[in-house]
Protein backbone atom coordinates (compact mmCIF):
# COMPACT_ATOMS: atom_id res chain seq x y z
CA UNK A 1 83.94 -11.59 -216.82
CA UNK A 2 81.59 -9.56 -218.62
CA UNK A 3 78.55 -11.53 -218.39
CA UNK A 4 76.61 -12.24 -215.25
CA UNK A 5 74.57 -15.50 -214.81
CA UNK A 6 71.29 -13.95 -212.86
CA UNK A 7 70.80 -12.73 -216.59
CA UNK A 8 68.83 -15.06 -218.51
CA UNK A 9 68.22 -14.91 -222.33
CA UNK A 10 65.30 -16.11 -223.38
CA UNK A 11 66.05 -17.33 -227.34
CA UNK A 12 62.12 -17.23 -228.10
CA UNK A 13 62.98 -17.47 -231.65
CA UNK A 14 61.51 -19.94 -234.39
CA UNK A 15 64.51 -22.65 -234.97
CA UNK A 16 68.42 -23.45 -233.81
CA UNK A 17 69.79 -21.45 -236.53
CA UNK A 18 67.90 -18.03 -235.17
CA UNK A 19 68.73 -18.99 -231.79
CA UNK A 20 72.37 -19.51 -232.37
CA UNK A 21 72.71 -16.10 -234.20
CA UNK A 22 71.41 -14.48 -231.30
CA UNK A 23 73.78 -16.22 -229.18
CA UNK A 24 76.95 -15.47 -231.45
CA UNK A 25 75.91 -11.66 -231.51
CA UNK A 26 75.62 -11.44 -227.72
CA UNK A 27 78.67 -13.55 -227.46
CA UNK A 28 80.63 -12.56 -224.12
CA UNK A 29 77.88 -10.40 -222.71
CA UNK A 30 75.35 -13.52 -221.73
CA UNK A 31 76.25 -16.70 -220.44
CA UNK A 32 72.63 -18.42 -219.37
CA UNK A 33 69.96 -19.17 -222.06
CA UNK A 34 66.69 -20.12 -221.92
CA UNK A 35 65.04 -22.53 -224.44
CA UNK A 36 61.36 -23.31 -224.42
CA UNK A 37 58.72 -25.54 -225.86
CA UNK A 38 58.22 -23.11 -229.25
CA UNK A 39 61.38 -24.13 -230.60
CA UNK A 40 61.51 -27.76 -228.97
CA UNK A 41 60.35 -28.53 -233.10
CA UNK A 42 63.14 -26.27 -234.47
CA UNK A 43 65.96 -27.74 -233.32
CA UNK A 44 65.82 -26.69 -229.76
CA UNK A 45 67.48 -29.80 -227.84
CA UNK A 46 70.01 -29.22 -230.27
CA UNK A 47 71.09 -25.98 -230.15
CA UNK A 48 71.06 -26.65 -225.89
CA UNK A 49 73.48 -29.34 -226.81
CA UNK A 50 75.35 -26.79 -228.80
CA UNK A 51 75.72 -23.70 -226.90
CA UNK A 52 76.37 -26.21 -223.54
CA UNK A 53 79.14 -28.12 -224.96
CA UNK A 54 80.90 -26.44 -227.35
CA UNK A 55 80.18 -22.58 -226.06
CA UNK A 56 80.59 -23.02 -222.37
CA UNK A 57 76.88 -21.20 -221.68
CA UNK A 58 74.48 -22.66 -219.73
CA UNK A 59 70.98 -23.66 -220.40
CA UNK A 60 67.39 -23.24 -218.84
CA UNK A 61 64.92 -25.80 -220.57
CA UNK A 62 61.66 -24.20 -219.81
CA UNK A 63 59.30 -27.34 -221.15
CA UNK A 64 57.27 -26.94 -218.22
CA UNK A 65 56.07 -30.56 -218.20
CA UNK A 66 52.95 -31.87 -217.24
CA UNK A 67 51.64 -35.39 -217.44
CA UNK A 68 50.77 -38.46 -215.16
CA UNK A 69 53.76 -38.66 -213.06
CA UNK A 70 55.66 -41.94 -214.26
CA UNK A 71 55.35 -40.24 -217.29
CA UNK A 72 56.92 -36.93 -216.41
CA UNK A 73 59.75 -39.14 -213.99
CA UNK A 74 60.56 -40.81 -217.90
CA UNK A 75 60.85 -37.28 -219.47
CA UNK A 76 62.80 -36.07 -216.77
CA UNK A 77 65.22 -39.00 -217.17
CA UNK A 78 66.07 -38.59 -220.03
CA UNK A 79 66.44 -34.61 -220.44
CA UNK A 80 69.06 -35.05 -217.24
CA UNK A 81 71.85 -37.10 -219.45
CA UNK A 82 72.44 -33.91 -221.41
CA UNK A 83 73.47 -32.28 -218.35
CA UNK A 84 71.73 -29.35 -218.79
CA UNK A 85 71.30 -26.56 -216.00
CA UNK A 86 67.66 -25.79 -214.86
CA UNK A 87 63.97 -28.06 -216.23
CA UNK A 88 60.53 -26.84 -215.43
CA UNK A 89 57.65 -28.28 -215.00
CA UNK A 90 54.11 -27.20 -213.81
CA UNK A 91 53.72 -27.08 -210.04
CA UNK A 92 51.48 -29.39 -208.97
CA UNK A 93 53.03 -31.38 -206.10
CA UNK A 94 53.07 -34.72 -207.64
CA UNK A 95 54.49 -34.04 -210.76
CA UNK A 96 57.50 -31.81 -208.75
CA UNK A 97 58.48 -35.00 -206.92
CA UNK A 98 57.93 -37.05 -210.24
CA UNK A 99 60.19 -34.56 -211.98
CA UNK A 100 63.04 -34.62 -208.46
CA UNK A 101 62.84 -38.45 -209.06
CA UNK A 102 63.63 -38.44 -213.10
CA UNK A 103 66.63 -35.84 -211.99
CA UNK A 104 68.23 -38.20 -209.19
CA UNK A 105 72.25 -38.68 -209.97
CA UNK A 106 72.20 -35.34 -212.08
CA UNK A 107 72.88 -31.83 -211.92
CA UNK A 108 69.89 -30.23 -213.57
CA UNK A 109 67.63 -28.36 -210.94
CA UNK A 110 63.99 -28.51 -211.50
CA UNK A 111 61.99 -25.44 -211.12
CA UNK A 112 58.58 -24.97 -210.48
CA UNK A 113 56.15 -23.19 -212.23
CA UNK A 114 53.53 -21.36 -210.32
CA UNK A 115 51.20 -19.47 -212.31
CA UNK A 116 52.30 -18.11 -215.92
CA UNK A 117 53.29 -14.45 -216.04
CA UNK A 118 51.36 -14.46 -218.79
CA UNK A 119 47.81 -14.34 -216.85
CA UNK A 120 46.18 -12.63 -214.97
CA UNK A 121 42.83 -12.81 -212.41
CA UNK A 122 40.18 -13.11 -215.56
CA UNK A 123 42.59 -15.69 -217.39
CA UNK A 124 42.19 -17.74 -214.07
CA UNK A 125 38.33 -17.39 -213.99
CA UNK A 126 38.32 -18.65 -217.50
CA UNK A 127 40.46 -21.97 -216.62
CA UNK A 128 37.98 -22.20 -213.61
CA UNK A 129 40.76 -21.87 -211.07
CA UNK A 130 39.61 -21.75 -207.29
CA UNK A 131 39.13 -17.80 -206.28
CA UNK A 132 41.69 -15.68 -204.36
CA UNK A 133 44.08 -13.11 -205.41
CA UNK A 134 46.73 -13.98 -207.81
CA UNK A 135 49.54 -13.15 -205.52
CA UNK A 136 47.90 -15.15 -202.51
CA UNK A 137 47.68 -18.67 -205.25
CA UNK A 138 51.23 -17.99 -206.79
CA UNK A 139 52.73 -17.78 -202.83
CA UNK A 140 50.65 -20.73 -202.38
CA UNK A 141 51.78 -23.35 -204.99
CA UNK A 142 55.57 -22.03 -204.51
CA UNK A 143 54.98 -23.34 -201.04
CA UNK A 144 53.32 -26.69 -202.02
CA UNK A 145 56.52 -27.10 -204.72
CA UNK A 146 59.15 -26.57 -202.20
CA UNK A 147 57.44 -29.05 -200.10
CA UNK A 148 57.66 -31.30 -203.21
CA UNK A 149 61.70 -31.13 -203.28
CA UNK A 150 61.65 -28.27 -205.92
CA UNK A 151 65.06 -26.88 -206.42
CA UNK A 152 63.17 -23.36 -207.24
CA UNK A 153 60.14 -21.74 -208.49
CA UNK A 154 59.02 -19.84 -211.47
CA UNK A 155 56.68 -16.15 -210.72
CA UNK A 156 56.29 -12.80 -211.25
CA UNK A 157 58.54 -10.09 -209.98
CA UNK A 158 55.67 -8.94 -208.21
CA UNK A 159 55.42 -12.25 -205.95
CA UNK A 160 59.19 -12.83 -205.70
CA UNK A 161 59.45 -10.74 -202.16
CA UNK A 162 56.94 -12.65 -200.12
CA UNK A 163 57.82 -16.16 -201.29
CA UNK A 164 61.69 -15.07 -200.70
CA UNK A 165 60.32 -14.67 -196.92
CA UNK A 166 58.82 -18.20 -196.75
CA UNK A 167 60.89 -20.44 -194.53
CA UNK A 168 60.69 -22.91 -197.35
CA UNK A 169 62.63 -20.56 -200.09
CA UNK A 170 65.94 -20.88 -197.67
CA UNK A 171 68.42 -22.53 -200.79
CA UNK A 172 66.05 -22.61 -203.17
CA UNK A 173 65.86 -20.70 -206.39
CA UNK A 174 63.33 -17.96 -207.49
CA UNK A 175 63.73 -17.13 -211.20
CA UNK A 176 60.94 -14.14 -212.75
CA UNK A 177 60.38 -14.02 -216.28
CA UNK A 178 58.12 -11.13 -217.20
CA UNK A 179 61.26 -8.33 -216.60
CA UNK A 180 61.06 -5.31 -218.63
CA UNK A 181 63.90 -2.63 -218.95
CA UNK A 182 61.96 0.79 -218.49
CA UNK A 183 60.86 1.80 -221.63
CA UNK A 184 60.04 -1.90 -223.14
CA UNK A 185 57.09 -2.82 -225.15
CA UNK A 186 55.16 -5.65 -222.50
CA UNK A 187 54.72 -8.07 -225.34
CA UNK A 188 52.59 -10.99 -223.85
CA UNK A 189 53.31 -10.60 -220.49
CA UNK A 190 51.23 -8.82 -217.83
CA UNK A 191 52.70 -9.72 -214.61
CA UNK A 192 55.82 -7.27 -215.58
CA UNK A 193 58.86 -5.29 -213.45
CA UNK A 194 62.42 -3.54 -214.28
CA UNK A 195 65.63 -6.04 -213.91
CA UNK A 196 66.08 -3.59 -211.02
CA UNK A 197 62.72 -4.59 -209.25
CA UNK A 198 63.62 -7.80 -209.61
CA UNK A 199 66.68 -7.84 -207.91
CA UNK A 200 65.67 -5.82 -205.53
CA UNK A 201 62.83 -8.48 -204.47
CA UNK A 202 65.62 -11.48 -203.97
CA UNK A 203 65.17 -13.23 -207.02
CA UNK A 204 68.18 -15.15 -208.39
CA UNK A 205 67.92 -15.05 -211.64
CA UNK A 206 65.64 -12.98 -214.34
CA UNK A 207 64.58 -14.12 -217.45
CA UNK A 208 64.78 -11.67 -220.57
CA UNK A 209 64.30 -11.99 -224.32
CA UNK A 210 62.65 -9.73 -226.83
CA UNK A 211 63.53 -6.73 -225.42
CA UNK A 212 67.40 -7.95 -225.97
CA UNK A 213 67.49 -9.74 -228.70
CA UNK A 214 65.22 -7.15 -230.53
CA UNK A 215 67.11 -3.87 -230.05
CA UNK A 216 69.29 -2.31 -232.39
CA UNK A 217 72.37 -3.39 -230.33
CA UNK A 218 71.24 -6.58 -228.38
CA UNK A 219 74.73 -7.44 -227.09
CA UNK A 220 74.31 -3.56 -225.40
CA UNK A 221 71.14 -4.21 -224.34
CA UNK A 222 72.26 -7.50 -222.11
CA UNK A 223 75.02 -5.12 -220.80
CA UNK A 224 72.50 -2.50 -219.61
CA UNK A 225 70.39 -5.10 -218.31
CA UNK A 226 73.55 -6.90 -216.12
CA UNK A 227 74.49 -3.00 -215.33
CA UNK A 228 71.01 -2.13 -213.85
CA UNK A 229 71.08 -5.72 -211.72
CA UNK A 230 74.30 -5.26 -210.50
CA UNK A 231 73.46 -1.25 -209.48
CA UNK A 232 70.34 -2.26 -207.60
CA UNK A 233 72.25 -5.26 -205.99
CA UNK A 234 75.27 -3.16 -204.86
CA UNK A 235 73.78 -1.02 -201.59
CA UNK A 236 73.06 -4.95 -200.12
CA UNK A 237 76.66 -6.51 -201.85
């Protein structure tokens, strides 16, 4: 099989019909997608329905949901009859076990979000978030969401290594968004690292987009990406 699940494609594009063209162009070379809350208006639920049922892929839905937690236990609910692969939803402890609770009798992992690769120290200050280093805080809340029952967390390359080496990560999931292939524009992300990095710090999964979907050849690009994971995995295979 060419493509290789730790590779996640992020379809940050405006509707279902985008999204499935990028998915029909990569064809064999990526079989995880992500779908977020951009193109939840466009279709999105749709086209997870789609490319799950009738395309064999799976599908990350990256709503990261946050609410009172009956409220998020309802959403949860009823995402999970669509059998869909990974959910996240913001850290905070309550709404994890909210969110494990809405997900009871399915498959459909919930992941954690810590703190968005997005941000950075001053972005915290801003949203009057308590002081400490940003590493320190993301390593913190993975810890508090693993406590919670999450099936994995959401960070940074750059924190992946020393929340792999918390007792608590043992079976649990750590996925990065933020990976750049050398060379990449950053886009919006400033927490960044290579697909190489990343594997290198024990995550399970990386999550990709622009830089793929954008190239000239975007079904090569996923195959470099895949080719540089499996490379830096293969001196520990």
């Amino acid at each position: 099989m060419i493509a290789d699940d730790r590779l996640i494609v992020a379809l940050d594009v405006p509707n279902a019909l985008e999204g499935l063209k990028v998915a029909e162009t990569l064809g064999d070379a990526v079989s995880f997608y992500k779908i977020g809350l951009g193109m939840l208006t466009g279709g999105g639920l749709a086209l997870a329905n789609e490319l799950k049922d009738e395309h064999g892929k799976k599908i990350f839905l990256d709503m990261k949901l946050f609410d009172i937690g009956q409220t998020v236990e309802n959403a949860v609910r009823g995402l999970a009859q669509f059998n869909l692969d990974f959910l996240t939803v913001h850290g905070d402890p309550y709404v994890v076990k909210a969110a494990k609770e809405g997900a009871a009798g399915s498959n459909m992992k919930i992941l954690s979000v810590t703190i968005l690769t997005s941000l950075d120290r001053g972005d915290l200050d801003g949203a009057l978030i308590k002081d400490g280093a940003i590493d320190d805080l993301v390593v913190e809340r993975a810890g508090k969401a693993f406590d919670a029952g999450a099936d994995g967390i959401i960070c940074s390359p750059n924190e992946a290594a020393r929340i792999r080496a918390l007792p608590e990560s043992e079976g649990r999931l750590i996925v990065t968004p933020g990976v750049r292939p050398a060379g990449s524009a950053t886009d919006d992300q400033k927490r960044i690292a290579t697909p190489a990095m990343a594997v290198e710090s024990g995550v399970d999964h990386i999550v990709c987009g622009r830089p793929i979907w954008r190239a000239a050849d975007p079904r090569q690009a996923a195959l470099d990406v895949v080719a540089e994971m499996r490379a830096a995995a293969a001196p520990n295979a």
